[in-house]
Protein backbone atom coordinates (compact mmCIF):
# COMPACT_ATOMS: atom_id res chain seq x y z
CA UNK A 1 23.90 42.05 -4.40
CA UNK A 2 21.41 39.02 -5.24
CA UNK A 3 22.32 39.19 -8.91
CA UNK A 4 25.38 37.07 -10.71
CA UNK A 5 27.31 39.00 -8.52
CA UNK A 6 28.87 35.76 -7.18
CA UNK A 7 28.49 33.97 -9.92
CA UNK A 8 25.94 31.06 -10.90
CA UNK A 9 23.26 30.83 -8.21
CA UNK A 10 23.36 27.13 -7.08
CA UNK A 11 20.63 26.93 -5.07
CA UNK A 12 17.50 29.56 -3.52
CA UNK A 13 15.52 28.80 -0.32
CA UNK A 14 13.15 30.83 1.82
CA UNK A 15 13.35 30.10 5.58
CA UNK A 16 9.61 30.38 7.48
CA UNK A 17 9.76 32.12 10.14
CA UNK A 18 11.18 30.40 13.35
CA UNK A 19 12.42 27.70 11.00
CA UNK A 20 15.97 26.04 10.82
CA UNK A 21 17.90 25.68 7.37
CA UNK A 22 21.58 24.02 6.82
CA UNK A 23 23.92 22.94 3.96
CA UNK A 24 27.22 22.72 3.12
CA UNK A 25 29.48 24.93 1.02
CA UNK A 26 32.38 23.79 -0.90
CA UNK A 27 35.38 25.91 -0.68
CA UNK A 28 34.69 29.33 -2.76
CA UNK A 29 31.11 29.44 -2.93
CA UNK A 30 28.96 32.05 -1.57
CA UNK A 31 25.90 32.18 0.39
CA UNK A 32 24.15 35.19 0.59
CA UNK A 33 21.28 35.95 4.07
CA UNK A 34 18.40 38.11 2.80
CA UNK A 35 16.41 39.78 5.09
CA UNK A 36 13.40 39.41 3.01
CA UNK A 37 10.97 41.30 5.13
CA UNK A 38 13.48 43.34 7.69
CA UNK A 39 14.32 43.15 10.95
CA UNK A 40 14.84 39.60 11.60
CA UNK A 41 17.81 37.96 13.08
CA UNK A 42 19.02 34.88 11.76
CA UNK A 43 21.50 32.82 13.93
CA UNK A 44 24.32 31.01 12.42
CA UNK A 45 26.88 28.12 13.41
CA UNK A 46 29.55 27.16 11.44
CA UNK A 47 31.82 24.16 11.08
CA UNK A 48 34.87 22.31 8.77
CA UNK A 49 32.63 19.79 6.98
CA UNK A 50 35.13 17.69 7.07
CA UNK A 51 35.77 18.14 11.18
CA UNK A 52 33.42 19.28 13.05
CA UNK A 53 35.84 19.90 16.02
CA UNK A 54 36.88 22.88 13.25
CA UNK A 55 33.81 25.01 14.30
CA UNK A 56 33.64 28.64 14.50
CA UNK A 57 34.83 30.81 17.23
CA UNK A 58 33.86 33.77 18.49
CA UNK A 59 37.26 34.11 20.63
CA UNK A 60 39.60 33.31 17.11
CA UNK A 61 37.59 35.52 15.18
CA UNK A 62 37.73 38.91 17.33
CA UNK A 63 40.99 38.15 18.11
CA UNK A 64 42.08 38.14 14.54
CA UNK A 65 40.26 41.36 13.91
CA UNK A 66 40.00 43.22 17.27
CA UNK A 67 36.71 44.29 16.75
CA UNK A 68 33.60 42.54 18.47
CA UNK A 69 31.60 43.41 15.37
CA UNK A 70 31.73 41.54 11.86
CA UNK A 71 31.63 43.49 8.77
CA UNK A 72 33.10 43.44 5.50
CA UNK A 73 36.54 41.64 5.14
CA UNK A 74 36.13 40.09 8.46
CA UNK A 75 36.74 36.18 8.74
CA UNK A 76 35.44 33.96 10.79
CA UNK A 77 37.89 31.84 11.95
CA UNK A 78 37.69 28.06 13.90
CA UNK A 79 39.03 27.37 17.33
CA UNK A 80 42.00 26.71 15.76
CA UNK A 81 42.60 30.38 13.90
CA UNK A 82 41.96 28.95 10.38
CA UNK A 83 39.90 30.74 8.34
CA UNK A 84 36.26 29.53 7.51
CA UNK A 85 34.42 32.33 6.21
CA UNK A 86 34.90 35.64 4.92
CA UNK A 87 32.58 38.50 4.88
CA UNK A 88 32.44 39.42 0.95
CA UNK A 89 29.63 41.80 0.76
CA UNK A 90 27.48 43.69 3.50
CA UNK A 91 24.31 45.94 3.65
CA UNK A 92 24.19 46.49 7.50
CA UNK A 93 26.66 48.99 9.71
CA UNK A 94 27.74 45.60 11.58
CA UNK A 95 26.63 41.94 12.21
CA UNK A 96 27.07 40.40 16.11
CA UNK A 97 29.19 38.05 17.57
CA UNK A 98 28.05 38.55 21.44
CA UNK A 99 24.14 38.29 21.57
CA UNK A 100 24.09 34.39 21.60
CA UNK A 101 21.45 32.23 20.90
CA UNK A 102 17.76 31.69 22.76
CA UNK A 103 16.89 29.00 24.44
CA UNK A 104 14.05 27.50 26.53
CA UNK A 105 16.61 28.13 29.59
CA UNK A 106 17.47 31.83 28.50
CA UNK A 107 14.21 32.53 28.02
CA UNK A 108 12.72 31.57 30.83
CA UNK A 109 15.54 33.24 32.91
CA UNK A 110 14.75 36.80 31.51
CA UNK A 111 11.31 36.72 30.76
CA UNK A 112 9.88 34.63 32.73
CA UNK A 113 8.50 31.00 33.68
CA UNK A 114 5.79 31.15 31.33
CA UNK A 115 8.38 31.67 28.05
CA UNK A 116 9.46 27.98 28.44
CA UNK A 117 7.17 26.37 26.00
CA UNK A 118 8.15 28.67 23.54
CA UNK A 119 10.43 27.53 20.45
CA UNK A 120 13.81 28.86 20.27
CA UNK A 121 17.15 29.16 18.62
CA UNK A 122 18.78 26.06 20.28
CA UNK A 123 15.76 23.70 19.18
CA UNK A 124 16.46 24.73 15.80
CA UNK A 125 20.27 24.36 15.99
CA UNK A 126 19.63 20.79 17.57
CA UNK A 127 17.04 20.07 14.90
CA UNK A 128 19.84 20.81 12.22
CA UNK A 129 23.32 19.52 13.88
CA UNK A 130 20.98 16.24 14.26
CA UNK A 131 21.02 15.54 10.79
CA UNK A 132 24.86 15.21 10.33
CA UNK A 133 25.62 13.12 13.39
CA UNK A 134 25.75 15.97 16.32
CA UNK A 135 24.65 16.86 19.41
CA UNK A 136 24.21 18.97 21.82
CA UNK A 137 27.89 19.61 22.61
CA UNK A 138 28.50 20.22 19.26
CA UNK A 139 27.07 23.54 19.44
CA UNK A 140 29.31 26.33 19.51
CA UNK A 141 29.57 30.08 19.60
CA UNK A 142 27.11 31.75 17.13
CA UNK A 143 27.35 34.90 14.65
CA UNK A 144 23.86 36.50 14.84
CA UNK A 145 22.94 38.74 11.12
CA UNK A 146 21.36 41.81 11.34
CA UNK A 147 20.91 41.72 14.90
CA UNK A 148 21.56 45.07 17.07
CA UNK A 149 23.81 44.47 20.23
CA UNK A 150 25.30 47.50 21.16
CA UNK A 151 28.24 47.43 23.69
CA UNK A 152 28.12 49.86 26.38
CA UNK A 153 31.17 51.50 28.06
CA UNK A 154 30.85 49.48 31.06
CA UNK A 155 30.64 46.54 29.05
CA UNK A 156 27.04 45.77 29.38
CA UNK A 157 25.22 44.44 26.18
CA UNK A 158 21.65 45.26 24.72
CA UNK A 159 19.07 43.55 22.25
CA UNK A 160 17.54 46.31 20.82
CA UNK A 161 15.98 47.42 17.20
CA UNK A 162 17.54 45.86 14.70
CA UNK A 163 19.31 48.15 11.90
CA UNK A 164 18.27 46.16 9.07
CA UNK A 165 15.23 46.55 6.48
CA UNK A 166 13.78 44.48 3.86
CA UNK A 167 16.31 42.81 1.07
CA UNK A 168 19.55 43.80 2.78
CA UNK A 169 21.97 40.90 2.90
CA UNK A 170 25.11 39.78 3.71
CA UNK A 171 27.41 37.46 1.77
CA UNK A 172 29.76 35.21 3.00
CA UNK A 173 32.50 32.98 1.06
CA UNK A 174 33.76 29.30 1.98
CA UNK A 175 37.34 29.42 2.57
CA UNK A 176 36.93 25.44 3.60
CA UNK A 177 34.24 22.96 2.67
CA UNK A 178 31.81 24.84 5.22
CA UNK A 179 29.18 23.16 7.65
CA UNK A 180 26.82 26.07 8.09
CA UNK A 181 23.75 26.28 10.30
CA UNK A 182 20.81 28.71 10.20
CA UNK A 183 17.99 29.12 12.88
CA UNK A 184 15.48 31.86 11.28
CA UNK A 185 15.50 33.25 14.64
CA UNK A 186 11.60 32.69 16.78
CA UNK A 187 12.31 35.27 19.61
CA UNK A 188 9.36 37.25 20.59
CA UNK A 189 10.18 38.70 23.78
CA UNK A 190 12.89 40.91 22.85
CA UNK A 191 12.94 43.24 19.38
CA UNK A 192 16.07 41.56 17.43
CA UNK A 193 13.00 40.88 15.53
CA UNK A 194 10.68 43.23 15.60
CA UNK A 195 8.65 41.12 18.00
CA UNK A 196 6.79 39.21 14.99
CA UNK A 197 9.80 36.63 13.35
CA UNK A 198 9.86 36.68 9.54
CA UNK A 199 11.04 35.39 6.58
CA UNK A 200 14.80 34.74 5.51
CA UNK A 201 16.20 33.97 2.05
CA UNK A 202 19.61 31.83 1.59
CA UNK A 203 21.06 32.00 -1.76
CA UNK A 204 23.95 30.16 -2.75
CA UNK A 205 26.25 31.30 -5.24
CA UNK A 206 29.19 28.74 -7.19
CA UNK A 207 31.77 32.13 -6.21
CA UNK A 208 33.37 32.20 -9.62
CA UNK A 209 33.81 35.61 -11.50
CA UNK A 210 30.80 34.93 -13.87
């Protein structure tokens, strides 16, 4: 799935552990998430480069799809029901929409006081967003790869072993010039991953048929 696949790879970056990562896509290109080392979430935000108000929704894109899982052929869709991204190409049995992302506050509520010190999703969202003009308030709704958050009947949600392992990916295609947004995900308290963060690769692809 790495290969030419998608065409002429444009650019190839490894994310440390815990670390952020952003770019833009131009309409038709294709950014494949590796999960180099397995069982490692990687957050992800999504915008219209062009307007930011055009962000990804969570709400829009189940709606569209009636499904609370992502998987190939799903799009992500802005707040606005236009299509962003589409899910090209999958490895896992389905990517989450509900899970959120960590931060100091969530952290401390579930596991405790002493958790607060620790880095988290948000810090690397804010670290990111930062460097095109946004805040805080800019953050939206987040797609979370490879992690596991099953739905119970009643409704209740989980964080529990992921279902990835080492070089599965997923592959996504701009259907907009794309904003996207990655925080290599530093959670230890919970096993989306594995309790011991790792490495993810971001690969993107020019999208044409070569």
């Amino acid at each position: 799935m790495t290969g030419t696949t998608f065409g002429t790879v444009i650019s190839r970056e490894t994310v440390a552990p815990r670390g952020p990562w952003s770019a833009i896509l131009t309409k038709g290109q294709v950014l494949t998430i590796v999960d180099i080392d397995g069982n490692q979430a990687v957050d992800f935000l999504a915008y219209d480069a062009h307007d930011a108000a055009r962000a990804y929704s969570a709400q829009a894109t189940l709606q569209g799809q009636g499904s609370v899982y992502l998987t190939t052929g799903s799009v992500l869709r802005t707040n606005e029901y236009e299509p962003l991204l589409t899910i090209i190409a999958n490895d896992v049995d389905r990517q989450d929409t509900l899970g959120g992302a960590c931060s100091k506050e969530s952290n401390t509520l579930r596991y405790g006081y002493h958790t607060y010190s620790q880095h988290a999703c948000a810090d690397n969202f804010l670290a990111e967003l930062s460097k095109y003009g946004m805040g805080k308030r800019d953050q939206v709704s987040n797609v979370n790869w490879f992690m596991n958050v099953p739905v119970d009947p009643d409704g209740a949600l989980g964080i529990v072993d992921g279902m990835s392992a080492p070089g599965l990916s997923v592959s996504i295609r701009a259907e907009r010039d794309t904003l996207v947004v990655v925080s290599n995900c530093p959670q230890i308290n919970n096993p989306c991953n594995g309790f011991n963060p790792s490495r993810a690769e971001m690969i993107i692809f020019s999208g044409d048929a070569g």
